[in-house]
C-alpha atoms as a PDB file:
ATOM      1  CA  UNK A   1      -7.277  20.920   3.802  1.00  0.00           C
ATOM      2  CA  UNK A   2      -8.573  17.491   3.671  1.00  0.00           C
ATOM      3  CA  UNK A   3     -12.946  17.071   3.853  1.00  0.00           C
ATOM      4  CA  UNK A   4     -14.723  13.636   3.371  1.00  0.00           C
ATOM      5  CA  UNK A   5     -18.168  13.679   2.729  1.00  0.00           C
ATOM      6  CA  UNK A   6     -20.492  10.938   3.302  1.00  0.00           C
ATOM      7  CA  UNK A   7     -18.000   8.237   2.428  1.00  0.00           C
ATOM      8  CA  UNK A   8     -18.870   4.655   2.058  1.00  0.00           C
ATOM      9  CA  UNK A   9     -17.189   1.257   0.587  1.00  0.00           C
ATOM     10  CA  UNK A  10     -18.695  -1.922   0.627  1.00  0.00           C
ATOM     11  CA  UNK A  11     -17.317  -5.627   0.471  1.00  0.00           C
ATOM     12  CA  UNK A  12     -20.489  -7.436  -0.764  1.00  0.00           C
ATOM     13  CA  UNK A  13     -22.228  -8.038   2.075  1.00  0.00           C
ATOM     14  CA  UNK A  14     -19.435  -6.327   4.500  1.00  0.00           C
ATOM     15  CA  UNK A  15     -19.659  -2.405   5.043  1.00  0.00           C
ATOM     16  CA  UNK A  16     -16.097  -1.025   5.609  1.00  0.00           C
ATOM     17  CA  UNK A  17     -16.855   2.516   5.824  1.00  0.00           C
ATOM     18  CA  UNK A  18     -19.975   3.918   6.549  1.00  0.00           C
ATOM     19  CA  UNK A  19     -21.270   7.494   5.931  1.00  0.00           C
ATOM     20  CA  UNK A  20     -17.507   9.247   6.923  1.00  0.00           C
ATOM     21  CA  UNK A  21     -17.654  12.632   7.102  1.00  0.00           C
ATOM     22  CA  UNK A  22     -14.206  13.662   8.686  1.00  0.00           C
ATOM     23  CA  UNK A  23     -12.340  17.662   7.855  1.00  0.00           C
ATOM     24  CA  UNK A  24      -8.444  17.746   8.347  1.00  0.00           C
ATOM     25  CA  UNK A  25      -7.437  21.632   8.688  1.00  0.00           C
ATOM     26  CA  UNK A  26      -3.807  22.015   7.547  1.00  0.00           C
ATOM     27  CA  UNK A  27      -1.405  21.446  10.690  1.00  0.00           C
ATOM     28  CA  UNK A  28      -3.374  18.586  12.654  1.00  0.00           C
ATOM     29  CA  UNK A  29      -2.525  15.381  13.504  1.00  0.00           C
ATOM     30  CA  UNK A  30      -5.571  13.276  13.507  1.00  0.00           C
ATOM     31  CA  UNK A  31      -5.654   9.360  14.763  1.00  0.00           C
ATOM     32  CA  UNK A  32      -8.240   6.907  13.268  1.00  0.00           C
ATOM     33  CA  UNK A  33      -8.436   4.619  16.293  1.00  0.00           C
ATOM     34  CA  UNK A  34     -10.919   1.505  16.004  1.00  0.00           C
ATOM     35  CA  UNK A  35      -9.839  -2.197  16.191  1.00  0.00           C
ATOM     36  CA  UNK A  36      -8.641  -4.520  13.649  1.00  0.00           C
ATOM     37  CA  UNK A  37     -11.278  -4.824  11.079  1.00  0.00           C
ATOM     38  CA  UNK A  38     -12.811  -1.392  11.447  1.00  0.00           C
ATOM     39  CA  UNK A  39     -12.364  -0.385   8.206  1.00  0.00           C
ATOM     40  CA  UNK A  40      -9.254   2.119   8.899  1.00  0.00           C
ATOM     41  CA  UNK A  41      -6.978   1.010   6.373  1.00  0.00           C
ATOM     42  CA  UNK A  42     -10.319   1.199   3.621  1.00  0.00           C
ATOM     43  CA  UNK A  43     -10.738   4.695   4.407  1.00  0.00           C
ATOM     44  CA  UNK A  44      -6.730   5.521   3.963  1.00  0.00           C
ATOM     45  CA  UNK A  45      -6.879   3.496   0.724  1.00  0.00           C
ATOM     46  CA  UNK A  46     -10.048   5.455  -0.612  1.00  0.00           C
ATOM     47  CA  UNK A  47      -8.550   8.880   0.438  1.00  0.00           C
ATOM     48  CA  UNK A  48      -5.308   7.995  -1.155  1.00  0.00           C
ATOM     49  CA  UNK A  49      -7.051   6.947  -3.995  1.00  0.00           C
ATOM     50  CA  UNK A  50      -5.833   3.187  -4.219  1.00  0.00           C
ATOM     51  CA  UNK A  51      -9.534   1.605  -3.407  1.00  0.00           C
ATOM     52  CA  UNK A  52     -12.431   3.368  -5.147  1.00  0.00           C
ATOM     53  CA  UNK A  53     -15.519   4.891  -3.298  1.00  0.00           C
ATOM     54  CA  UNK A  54     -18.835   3.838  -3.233  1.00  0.00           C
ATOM     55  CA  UNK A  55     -20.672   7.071  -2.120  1.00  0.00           C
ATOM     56  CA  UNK A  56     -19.598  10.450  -0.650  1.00  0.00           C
ATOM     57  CA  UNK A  57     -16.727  12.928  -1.980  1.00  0.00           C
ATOM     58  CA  UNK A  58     -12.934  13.608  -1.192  1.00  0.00           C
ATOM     59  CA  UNK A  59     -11.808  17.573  -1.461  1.00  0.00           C
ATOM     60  CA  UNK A  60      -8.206  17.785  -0.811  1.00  0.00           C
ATOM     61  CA  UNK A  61      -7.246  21.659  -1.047  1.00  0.00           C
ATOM     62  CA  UNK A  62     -10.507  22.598  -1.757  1.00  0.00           C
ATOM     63  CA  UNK A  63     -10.720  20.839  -5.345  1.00  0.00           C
ATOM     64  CA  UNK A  64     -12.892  17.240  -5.453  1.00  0.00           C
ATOM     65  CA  UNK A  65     -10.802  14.777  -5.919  1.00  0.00           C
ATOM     66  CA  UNK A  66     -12.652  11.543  -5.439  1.00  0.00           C
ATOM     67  CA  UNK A  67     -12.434   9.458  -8.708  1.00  0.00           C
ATOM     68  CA  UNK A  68      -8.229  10.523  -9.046  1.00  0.00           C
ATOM     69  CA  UNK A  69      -6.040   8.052  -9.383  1.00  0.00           C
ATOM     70  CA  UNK A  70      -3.555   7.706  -6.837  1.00  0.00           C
ATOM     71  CA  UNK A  71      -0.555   9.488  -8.787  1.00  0.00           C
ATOM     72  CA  UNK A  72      -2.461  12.198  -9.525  1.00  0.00           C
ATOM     73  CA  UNK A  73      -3.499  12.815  -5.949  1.00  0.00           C
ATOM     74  CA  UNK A  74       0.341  12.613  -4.991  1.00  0.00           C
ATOM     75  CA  UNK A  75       1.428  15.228  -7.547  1.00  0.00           C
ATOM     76  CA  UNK A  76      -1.607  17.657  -5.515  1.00  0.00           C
ATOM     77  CA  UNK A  77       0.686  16.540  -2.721  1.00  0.00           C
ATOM     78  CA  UNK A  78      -1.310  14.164  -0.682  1.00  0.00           C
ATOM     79  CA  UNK A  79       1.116  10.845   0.256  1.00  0.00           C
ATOM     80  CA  UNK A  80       0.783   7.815   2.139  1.00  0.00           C
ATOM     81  CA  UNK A  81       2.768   5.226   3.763  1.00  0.00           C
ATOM     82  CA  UNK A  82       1.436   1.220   4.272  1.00  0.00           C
ATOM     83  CA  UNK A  83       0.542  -0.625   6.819  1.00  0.00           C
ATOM     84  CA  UNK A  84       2.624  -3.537   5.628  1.00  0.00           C
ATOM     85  CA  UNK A  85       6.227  -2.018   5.093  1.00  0.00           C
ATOM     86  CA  UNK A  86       7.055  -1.564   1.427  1.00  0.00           C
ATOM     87  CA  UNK A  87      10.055  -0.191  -0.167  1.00  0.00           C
ATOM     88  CA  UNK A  88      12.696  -1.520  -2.276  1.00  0.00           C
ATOM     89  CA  UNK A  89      14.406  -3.708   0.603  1.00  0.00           C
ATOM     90  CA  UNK A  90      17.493  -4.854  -2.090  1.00  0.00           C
ATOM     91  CA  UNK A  91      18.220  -0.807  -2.149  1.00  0.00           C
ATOM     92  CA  UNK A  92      20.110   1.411  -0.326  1.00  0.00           C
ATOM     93  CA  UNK A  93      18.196   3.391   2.002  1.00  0.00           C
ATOM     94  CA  UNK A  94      19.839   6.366   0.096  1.00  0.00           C
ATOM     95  CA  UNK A  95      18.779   4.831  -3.646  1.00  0.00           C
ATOM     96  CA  UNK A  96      14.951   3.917  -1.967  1.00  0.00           C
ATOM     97  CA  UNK A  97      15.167   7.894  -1.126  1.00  0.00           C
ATOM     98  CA  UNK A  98      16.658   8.894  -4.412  1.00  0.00           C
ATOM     99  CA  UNK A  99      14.257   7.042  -6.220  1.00  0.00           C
ATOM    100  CA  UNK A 100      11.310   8.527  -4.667  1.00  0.00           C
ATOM    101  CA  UNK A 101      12.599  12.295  -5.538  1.00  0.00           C
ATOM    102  CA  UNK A 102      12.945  11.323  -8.770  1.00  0.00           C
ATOM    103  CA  UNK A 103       9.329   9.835  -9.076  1.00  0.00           C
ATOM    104  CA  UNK A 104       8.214  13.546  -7.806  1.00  0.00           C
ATOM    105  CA  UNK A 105      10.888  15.948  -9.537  1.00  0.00           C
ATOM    106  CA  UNK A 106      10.742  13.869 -12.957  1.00  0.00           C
ATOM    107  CA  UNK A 107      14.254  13.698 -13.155  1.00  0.00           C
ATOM    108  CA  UNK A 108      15.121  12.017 -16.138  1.00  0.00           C
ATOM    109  CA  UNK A 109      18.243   9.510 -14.961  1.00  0.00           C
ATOM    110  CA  UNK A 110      19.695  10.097 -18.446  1.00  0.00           C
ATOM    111  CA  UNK A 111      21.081   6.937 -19.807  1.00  0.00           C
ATOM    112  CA  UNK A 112      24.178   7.927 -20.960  1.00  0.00           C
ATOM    113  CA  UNK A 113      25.330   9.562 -17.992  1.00  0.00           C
ATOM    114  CA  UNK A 114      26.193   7.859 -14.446  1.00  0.00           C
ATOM    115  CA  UNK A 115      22.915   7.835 -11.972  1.00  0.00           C
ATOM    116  CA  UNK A 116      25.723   9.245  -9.263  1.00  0.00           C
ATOM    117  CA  UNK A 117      25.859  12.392 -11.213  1.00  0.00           C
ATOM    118  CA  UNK A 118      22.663  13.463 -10.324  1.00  0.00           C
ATOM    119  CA  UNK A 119      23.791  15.547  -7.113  1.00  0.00           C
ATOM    120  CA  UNK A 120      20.831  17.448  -6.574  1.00  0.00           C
ATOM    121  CA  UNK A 121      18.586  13.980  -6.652  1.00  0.00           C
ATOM    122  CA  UNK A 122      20.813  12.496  -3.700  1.00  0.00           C
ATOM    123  CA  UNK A 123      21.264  15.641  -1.949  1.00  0.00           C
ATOM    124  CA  UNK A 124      17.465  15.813  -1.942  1.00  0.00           C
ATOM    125  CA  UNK A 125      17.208  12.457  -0.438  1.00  0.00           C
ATOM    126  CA  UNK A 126      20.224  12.779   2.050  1.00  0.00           C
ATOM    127  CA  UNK A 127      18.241  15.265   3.546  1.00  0.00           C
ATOM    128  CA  UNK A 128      15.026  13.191   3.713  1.00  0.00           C
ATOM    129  CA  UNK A 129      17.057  10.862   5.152  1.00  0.00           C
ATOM    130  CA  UNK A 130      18.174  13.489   7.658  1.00  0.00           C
ATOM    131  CA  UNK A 131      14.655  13.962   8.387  1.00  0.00           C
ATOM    132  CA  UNK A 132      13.678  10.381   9.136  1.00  0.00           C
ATOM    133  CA  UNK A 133      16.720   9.968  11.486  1.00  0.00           C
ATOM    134  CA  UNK A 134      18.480   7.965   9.024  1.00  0.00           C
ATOM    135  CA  UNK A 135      21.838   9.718   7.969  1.00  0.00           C
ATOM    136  CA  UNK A 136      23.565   7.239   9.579  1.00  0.00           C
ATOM    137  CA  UNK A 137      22.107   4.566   7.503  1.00  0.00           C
ATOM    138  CA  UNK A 138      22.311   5.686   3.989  1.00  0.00           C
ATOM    139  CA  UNK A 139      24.555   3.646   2.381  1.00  0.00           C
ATOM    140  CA  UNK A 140      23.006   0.512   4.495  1.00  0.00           C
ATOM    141  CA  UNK A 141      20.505  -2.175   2.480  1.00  0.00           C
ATOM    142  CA  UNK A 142      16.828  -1.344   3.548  1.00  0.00           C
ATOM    143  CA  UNK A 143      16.337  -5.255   4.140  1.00  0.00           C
ATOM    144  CA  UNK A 144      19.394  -4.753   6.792  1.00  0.00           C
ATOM    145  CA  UNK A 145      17.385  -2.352   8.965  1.00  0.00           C
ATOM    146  CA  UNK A 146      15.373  -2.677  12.149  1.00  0.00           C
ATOM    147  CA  UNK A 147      11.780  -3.046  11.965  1.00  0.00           C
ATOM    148  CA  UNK A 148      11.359   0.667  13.439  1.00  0.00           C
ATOM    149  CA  UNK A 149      14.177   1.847  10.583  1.00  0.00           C
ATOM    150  CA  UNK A 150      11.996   0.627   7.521  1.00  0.00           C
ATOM    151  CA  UNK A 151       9.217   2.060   8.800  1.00  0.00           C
ATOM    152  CA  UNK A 152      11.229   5.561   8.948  1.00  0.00           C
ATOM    153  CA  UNK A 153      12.467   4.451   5.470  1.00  0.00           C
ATOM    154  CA  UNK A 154       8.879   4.323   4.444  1.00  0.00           C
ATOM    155  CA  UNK A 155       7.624   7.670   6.180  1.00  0.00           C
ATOM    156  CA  UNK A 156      10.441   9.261   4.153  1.00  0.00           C
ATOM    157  CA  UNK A 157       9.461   8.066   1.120  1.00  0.00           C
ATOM    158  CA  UNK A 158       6.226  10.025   1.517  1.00  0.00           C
ATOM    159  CA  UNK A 159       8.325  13.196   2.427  1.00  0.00           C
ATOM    160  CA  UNK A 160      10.287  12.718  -0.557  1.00  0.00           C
ATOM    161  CA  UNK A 161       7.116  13.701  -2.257  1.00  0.00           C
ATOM    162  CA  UNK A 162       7.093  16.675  -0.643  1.00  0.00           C
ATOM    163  CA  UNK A 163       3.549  16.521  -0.008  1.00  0.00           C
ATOM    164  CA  UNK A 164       1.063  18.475   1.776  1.00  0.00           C
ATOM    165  CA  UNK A 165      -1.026  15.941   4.034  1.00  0.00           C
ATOM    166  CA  UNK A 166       0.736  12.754   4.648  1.00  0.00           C
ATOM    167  CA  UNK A 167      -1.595   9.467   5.735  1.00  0.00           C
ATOM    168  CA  UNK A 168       0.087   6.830   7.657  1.00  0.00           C
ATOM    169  CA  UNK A 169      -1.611   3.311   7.904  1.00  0.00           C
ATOM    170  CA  UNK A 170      -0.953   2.265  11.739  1.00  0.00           C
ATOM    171  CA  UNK A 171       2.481   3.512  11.399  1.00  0.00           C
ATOM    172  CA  UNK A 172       4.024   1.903  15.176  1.00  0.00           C
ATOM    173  CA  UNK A 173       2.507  -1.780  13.633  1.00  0.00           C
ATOM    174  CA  UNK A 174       4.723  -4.651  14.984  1.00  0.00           C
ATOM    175  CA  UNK A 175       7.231  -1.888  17.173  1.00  0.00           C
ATOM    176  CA  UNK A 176       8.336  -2.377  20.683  1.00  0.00           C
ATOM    177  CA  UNK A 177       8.456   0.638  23.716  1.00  0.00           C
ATOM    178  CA  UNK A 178      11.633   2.394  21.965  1.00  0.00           C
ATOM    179  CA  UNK A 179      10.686   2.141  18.320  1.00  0.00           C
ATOM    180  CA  UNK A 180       7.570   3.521  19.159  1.00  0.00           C
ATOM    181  CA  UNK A 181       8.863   6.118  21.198  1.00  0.00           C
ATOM    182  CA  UNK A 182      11.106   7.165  18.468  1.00  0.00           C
ATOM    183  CA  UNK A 183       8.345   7.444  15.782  1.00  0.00           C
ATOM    184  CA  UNK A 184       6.407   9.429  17.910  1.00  0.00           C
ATOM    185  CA  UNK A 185       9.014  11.880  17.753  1.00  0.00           C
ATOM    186  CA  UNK A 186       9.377  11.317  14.462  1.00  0.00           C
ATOM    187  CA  UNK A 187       5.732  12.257  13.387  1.00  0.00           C
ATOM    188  CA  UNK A 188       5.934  15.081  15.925  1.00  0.00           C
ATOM    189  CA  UNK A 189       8.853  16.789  13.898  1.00  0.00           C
ATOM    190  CA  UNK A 190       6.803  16.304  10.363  1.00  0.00           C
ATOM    191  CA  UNK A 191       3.726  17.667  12.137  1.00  0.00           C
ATOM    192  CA  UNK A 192       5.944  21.099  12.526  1.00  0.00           C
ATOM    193  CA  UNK A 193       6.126  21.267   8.536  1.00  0.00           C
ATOM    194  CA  UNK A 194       2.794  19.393   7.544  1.00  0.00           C
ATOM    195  CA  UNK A 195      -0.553  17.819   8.256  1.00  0.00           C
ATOM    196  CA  UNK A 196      -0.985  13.741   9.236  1.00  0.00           C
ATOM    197  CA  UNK A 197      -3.630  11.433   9.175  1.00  0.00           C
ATOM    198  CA  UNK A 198      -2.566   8.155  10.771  1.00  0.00           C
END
């Protein structure tokens, strides 16, 4: 599903990532485990297409992909999440959801018609948020939620995608024991339905 070939970045001086060659078959869960500094987050910026590459070649789905840009690589259905959180933390969690559906479906929000009329957007993201064990939470501001619930938040914005690989940057950053736990489970049930890179 996912081969890198050879791939290299360098920081002036500083070499990030050096000679990577790494293949992702479609259903694996593969950890990049180094310490701070390693050059982790580079290599999930290069293969999501946010930090260019020096050397070497992506192939996502057998097609090169290595000088995309980023949107381009989502719409192939390759997503990402951050390692600092980001969504839109004045939203809903159910308007951060809709939001991303609508970036991938290209609904149109038509301006003379009320957003809450598009059912199939919100259904779409209800169930995302179904996913991410966040039904509970939908109509709740993202800034209101745990650490552990943003970070959901955030893995279900790549799902809203609907992609095929999803890449999450040290996804269990800043959790405690239970948080943890229950992203674990979390990126055990998306494993079921797609391949991760974290």
């Amino acid at each position: 599903m996912l081969s890198l070939r050879s791939l290299s970045k360098r920081f002036g001086g500083v070499v990030a990532v050096d000679g990577v060659t790494l293949d992702v078959a479609a259903g694996e869960v593969h950890a990049l485990i180094g310490p701070n500094g390693a050059g982790k987050t580079t290599l999930i910026r290069q293969i999501s297409g946010s930090l260019p590459v020096d050397a070497g070649e992506i192939l996502f789905l057998e097609k090169e992909i290595t000088r995309l840009p980023a949107h381009q690589r989502v719409a192939a259905g390759l997503a990402r999440s951050y390692q600092i959180t980001s969504i839109f933390r004045r939203f809903s969690v159910l308007d951060n959801l809709a939001l991303a559906v609508q970036a991938r479906s290209g609904s149109s929000f038509s301006f003379w018609r009320p957003v809450a009329g598009e059912s199939a957007l919100f259904d779409e993201a209800r169930t995302v948020a179904s996913q991410v064990n966040l039904s509970r939470k939908v109509d709740a501001v993202a800034s209101t939620l745990s650490h552990g619930e943003q970070r959901a938040l955030e893995v279900g914005l790549a799902l809203a995608t609907r992609p095929k690989l999803v890449l999450l940057d040290e996804p269990m950053a800043g959790m405690g024991p239970e948080e943890s736990r229950r992203m674990i489970e979390l990126i055990g049930r998306i494993r079921a339905q797609l391949t991760v890179l974290l």
